[in-house]
Protein backbone atom coordinates (compact mmCIF):
# COMPACT_ATOMS: atom_id res chain seq x y z
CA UNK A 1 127.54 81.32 101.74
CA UNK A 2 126.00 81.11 104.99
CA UNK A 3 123.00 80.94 107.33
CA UNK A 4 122.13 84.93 108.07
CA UNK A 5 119.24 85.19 111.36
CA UNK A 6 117.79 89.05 112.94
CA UNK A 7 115.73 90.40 114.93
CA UNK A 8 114.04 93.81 115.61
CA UNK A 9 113.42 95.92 118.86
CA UNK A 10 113.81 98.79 120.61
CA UNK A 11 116.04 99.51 122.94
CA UNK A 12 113.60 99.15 125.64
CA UNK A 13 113.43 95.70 124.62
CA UNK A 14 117.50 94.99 124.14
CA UNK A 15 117.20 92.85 127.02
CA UNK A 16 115.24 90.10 126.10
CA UNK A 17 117.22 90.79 122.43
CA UNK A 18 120.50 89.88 123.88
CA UNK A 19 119.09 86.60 125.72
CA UNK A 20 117.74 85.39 122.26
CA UNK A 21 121.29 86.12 121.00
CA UNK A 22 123.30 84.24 123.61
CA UNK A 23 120.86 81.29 122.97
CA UNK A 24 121.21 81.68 118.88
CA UNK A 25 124.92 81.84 119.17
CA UNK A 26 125.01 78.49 121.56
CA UNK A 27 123.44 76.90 119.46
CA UNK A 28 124.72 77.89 116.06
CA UNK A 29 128.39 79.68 116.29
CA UNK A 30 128.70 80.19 113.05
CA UNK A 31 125.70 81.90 111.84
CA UNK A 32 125.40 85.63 111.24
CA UNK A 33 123.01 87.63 113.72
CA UNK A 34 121.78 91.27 112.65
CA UNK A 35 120.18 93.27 115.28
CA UNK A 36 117.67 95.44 113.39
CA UNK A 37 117.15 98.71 115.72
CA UNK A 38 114.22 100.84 115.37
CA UNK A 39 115.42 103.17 117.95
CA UNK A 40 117.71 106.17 118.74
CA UNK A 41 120.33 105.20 122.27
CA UNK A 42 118.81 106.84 125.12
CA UNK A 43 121.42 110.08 126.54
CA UNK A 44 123.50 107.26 129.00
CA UNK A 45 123.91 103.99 126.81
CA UNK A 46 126.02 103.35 124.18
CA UNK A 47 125.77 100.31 122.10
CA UNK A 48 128.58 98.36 121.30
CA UNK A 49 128.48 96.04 119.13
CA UNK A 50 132.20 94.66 120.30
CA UNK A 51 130.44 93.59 123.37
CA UNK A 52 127.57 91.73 122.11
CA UNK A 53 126.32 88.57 120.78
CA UNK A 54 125.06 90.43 117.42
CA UNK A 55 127.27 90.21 113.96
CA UNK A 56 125.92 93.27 113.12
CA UNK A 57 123.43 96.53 113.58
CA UNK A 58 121.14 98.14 111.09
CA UNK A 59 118.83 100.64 111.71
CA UNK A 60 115.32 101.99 110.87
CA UNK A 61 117.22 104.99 109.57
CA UNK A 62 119.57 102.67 107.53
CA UNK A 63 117.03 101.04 105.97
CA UNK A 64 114.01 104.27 105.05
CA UNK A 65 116.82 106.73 104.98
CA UNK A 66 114.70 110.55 104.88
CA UNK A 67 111.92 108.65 105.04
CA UNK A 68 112.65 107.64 108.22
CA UNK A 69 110.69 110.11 111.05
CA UNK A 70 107.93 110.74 109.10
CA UNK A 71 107.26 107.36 108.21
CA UNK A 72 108.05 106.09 111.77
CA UNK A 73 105.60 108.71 113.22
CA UNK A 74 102.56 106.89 111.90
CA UNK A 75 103.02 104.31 114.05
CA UNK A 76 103.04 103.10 117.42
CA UNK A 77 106.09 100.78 118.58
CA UNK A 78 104.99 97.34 118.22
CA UNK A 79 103.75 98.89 114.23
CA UNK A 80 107.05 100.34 113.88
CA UNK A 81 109.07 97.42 115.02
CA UNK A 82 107.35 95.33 113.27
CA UNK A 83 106.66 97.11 109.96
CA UNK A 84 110.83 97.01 109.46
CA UNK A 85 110.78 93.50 109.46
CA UNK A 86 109.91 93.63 105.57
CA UNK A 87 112.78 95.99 104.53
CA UNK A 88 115.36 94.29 107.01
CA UNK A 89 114.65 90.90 105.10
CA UNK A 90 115.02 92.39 101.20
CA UNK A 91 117.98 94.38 102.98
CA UNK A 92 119.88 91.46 103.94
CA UNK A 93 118.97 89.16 101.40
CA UNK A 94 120.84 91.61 99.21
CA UNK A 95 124.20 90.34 101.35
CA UNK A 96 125.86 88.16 98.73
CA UNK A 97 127.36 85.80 101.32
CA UNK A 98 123.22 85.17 102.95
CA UNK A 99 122.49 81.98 101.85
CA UNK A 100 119.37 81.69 104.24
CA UNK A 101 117.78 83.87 106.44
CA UNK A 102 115.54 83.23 109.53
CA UNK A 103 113.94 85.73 111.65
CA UNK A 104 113.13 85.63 115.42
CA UNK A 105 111.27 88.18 117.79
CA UNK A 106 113.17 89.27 120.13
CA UNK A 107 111.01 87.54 123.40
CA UNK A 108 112.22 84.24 122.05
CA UNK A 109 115.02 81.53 123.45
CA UNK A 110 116.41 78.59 121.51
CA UNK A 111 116.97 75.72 123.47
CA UNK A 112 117.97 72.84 120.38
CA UNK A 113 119.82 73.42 116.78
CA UNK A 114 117.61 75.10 114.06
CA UNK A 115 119.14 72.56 111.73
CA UNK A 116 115.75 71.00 110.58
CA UNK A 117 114.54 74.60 109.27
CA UNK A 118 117.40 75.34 107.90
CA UNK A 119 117.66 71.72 105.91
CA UNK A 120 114.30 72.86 104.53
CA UNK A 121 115.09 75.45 103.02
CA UNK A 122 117.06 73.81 100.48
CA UNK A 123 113.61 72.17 99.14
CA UNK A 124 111.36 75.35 100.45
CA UNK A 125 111.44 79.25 99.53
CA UNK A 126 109.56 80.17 102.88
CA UNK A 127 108.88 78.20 106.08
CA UNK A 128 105.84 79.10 108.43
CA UNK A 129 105.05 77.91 112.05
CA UNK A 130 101.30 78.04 112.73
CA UNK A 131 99.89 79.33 116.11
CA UNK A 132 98.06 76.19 116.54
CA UNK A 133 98.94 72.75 115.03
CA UNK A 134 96.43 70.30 116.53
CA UNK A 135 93.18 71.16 117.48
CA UNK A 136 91.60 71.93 120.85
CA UNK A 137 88.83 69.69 122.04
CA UNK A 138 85.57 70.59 121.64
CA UNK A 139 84.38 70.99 125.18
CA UNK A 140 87.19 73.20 126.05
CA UNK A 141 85.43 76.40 125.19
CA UNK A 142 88.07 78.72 126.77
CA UNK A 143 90.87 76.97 124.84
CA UNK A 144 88.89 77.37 121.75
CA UNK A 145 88.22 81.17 121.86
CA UNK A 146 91.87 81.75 123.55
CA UNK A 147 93.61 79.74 120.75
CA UNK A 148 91.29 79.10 118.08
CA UNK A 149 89.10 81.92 117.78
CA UNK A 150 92.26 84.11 118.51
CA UNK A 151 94.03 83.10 115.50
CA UNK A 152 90.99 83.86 113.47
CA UNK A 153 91.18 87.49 114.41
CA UNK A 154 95.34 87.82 114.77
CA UNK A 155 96.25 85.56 112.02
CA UNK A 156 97.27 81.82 111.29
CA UNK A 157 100.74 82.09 111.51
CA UNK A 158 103.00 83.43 114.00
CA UNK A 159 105.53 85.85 112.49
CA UNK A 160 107.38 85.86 115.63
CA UNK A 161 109.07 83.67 113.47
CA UNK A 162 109.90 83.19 109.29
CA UNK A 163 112.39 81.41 107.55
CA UNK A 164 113.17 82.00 103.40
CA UNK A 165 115.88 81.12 101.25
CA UNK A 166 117.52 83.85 99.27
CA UNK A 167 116.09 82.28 95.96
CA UNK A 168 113.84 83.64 93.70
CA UNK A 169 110.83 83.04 95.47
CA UNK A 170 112.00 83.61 98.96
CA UNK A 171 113.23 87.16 97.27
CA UNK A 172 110.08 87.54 95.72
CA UNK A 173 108.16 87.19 98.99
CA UNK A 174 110.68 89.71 100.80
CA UNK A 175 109.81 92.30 98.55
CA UNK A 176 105.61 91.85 98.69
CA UNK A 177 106.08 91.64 102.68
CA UNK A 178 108.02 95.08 102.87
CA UNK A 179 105.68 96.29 100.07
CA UNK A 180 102.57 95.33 102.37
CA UNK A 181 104.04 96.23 105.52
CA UNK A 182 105.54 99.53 104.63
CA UNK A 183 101.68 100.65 103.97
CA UNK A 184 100.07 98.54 105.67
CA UNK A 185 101.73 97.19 109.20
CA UNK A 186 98.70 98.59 111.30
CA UNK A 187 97.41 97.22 114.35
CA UNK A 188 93.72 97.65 112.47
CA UNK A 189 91.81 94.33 113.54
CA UNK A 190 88.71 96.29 112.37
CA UNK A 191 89.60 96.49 108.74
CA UNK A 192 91.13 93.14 109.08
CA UNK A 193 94.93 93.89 110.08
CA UNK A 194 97.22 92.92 112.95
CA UNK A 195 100.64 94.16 112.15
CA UNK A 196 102.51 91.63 109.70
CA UNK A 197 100.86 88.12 110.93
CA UNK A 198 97.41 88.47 109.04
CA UNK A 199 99.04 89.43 105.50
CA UNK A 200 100.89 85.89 105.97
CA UNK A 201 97.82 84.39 105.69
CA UNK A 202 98.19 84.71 101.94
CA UNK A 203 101.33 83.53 101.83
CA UNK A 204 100.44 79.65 100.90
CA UNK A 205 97.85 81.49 97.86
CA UNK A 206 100.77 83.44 96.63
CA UNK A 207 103.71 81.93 96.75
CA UNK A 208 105.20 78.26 95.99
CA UNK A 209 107.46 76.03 97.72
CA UNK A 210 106.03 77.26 101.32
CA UNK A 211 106.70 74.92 104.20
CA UNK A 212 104.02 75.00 107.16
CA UNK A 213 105.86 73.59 109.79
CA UNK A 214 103.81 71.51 112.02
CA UNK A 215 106.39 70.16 114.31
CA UNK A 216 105.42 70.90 118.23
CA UNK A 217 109.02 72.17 119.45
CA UNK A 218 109.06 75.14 117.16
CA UNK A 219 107.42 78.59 118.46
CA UNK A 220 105.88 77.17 121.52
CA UNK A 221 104.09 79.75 123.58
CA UNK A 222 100.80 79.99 125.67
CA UNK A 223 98.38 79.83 122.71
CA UNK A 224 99.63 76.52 121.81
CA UNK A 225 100.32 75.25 125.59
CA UNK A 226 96.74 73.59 125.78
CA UNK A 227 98.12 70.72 123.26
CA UNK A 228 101.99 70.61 124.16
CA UNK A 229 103.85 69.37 126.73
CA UNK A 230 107.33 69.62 128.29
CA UNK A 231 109.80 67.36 129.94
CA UNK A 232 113.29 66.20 129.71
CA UNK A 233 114.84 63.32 128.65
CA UNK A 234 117.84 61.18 130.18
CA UNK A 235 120.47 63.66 128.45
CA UNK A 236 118.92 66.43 129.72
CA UNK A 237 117.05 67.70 126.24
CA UNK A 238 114.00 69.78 126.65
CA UNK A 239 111.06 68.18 124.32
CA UNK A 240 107.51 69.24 123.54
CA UNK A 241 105.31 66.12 123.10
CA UNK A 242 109.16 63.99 122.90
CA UNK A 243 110.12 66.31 120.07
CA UNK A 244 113.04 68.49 120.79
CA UNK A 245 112.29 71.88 121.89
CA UNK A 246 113.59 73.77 119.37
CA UNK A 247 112.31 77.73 120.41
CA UNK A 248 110.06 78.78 123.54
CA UNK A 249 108.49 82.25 122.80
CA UNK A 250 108.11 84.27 125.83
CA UNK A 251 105.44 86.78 124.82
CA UNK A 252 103.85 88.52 127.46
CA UNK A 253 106.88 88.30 130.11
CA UNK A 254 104.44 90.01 133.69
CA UNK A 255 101.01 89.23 134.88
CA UNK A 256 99.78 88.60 131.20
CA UNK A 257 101.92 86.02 130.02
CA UNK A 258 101.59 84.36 133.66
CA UNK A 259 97.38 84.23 133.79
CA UNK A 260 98.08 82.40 130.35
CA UNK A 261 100.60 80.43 131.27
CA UNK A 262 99.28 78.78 134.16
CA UNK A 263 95.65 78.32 132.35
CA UNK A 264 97.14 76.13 129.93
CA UNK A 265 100.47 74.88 130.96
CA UNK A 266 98.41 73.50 134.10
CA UNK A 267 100.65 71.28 136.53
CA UNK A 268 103.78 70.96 133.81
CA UNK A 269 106.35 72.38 136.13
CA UNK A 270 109.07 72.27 133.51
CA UNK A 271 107.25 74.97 131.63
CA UNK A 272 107.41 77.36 134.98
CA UNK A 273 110.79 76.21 135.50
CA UNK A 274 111.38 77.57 131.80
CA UNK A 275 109.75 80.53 132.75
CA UNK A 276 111.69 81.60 135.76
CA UNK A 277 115.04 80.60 133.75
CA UNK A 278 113.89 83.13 131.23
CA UNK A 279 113.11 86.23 133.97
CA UNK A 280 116.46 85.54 135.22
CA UNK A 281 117.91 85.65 131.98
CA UNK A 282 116.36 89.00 130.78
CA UNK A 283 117.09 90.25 134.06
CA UNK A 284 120.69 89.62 133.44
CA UNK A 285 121.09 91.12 129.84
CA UNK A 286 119.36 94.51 131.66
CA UNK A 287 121.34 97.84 131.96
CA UNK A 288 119.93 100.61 134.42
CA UNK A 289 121.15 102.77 131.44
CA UNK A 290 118.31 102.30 128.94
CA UNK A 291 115.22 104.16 130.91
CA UNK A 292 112.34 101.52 131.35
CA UNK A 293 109.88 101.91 127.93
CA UNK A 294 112.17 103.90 126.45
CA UNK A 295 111.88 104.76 122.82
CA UNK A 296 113.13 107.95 120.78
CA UNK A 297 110.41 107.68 118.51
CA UNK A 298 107.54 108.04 121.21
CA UNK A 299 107.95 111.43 121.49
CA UNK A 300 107.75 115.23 120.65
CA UNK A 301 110.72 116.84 120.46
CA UNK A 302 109.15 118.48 123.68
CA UNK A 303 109.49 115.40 125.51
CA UNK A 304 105.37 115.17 125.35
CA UNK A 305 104.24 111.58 124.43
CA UNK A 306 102.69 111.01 121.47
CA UNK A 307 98.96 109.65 121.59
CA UNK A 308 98.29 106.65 119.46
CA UNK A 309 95.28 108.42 117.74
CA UNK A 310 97.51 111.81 116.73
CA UNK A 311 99.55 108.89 114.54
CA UNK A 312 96.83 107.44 112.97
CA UNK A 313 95.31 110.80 112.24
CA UNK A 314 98.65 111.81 110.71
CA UNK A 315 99.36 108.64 108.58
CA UNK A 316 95.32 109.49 107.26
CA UNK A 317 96.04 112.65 106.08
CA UNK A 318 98.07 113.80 103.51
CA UNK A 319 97.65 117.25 104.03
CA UNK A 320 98.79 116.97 107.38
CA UNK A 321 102.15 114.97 106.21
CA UNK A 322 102.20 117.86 103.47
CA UNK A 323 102.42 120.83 105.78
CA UNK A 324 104.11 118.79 108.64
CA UNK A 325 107.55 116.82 107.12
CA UNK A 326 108.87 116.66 110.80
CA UNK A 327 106.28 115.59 112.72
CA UNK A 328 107.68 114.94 115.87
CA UNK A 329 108.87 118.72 116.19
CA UNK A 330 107.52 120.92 118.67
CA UNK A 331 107.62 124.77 118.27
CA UNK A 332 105.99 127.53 116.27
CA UNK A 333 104.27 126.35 113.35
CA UNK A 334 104.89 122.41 114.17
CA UNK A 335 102.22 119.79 114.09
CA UNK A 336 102.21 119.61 118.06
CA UNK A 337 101.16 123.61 117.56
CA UNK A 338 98.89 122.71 115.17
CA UNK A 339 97.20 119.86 117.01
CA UNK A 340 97.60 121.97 120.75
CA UNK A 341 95.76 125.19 118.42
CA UNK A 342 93.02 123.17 116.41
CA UNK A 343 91.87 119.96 118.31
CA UNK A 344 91.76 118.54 121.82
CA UNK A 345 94.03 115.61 120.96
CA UNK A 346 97.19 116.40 123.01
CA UNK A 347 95.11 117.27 126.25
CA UNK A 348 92.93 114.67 125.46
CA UNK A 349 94.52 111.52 124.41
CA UNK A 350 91.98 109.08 123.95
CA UNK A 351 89.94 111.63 122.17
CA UNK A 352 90.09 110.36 118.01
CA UNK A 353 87.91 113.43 116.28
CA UNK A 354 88.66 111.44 112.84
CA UNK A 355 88.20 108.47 110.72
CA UNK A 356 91.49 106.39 110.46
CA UNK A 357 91.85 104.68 107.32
């Protein structure tokens, strides 16, 4: 039995994929690293899993079978790559040598052994990592609505990262997240959903044995910069408030993640430092071969992108998914005919002309 860890991307997003791998693998040799792909290889890149840091591949396809484009159509990528998360964890849980399984975004680095969460999990079914863990101070107003006020709106938890053991409970919770986020992984703040984090705010009501783990080295990242710090010690170990740094998640790597960064990590050059280690890094794992933003399911058939409101108006209607099985072909009596013939969407992409629900 053994320790089983995965992500899920795009191939657009391999890069920053592989540099999580190479800094899972250092870190833990032995443990078993899935790359879940929701993606089809652009024309010039081949993926080889001979070559890489990954155990093994599964994708979208492998996991919704004929399912697979339809489903995938009513959503944009961060929905998509996020609402396989669910079926990738009942889908390896199912391995009978997966002892444990933790999952990572792909933007993410470990820096010191996950051995604590993993330890857990022998007296735990599921292991959380808040955004926040100590409060901001109440005359920092922008750190409260940044931080605070954020995770009121994008959920308590960040499910950049989970950890469950393949018990009965952690199975049990595998099997309501892919239930919820098979229907239900919508960017949809207005109804009260962002992707996967904001169901996980149930988890504690649901389920039993759940860790929330409050230590400061795991899942540090600019909404929890206002309250940690970094330095190193005389071996040369990064810690966060003199706790090992256990994973640094680089969301937002351009201009974003840098106006965040420097409000909150202030003067604490080790955290730039970090930061140009990681742009290095990603820049390393890159390969002219995958086109930049690249992903097969973004699409027509045509080659014509595919507005964000045509997929919600899609997923909405069930006539439309009725008449339509293959969405994302263009041609006589297609969808994209259908939508060019009886509304204004494809011309005009920001143009809705229905109610999502």
């Amino acid at each position: 039995m053994s320790v089983h860890a995965f992500t899920s991307c795009s191939y657009s997003y391999l890069n920053r994929a592989r540099v999580l791998a190479s800094t899972l693998r250092r870190q833990h040799p032995d443990w078993v690293i899935w790359l879940v792909m929701t993606d089809k290889e652009p024309k010039k890149f081949r993926f080889d899993l001979e070559t890489e840091d990954f155990d093994r591949i599964v994708t979208a396809e492998d996991l919704f079978s004929t399912e697979t484009d339809q489903w995938l159509f009513g959503h944009d990528i961060v929905e998509a790559c996020t609402a396989v998360k669910g079926r990738a964890c009942t889908h390896i849980l199912s391995d009978p040598d997966c002892e444990k399984l933790v999952y990572f975004d792909p933007d993410i680095a470990v820096f010191n052994p996950m051995t604590e969460v993993i330890d857990l999990l022998d007296d735990y079914s599921i292991v959380l990592t808040p955004h926040q863990t100590e409060p901001d101070a109440k005359a920092d107003k922008r750190a409260i609505r940044d931080n605070e006020i954020t995770s009121l709106d994008y959920g308590v938890f960040n499910l950049g990262f989970v950890a469950m053991a393949n018990d009965d409970e952690g199975q049990r919770f595998a099997q309501w997240w892919d239930d919820r986020l098979h229907d239900w992984c919508h960017d949809r703040l207005d109804i009260g959903l962002f992707v996967d984090q904001k169901w996980c705010n149930l988890v504690p009501c649901f389920f039993d044995r759940v860790k929330v783990l409050r230590d400061p080295g795991y899942n540090v990242a600019s909404w929890n910069l206002s309250q940690r710090v970094m330095r190193y010690d005389e071996t040369g170990t990064a810690l966060i408030n003199d706790r090992p740094l256990r994973f640094y998640h680089f969301t937002k790597l351009g201009p974003v993640g840098d106006v965040m960064t420097q409000r909150f990590a202030r003067d604490n050059v080790e955290i730039y430092e970090l930061w140009w280690w990681y742009r290095n890094a990603v820049e390393a794992a890159s390969t002219s071969d995958i086109p930049k933003g690249w992903w097969y399911y973004g699409t027509f058939s045509n080659g014509e992108k595919i507005p964000k409101p045509v997929r919600e108006m899609y997923r909405a209607r069930g006539d439309l998914r009725a008449a339509f099985p293959n969405p994302r072909k263009a041609g006589k009596r297609s969808f994209y005919t259908w939508l060019v013939e009886n509304t204004d969407m494809i011309s005009n992409p920001q143009h809705r002309g229905f109610e999502a629900v």
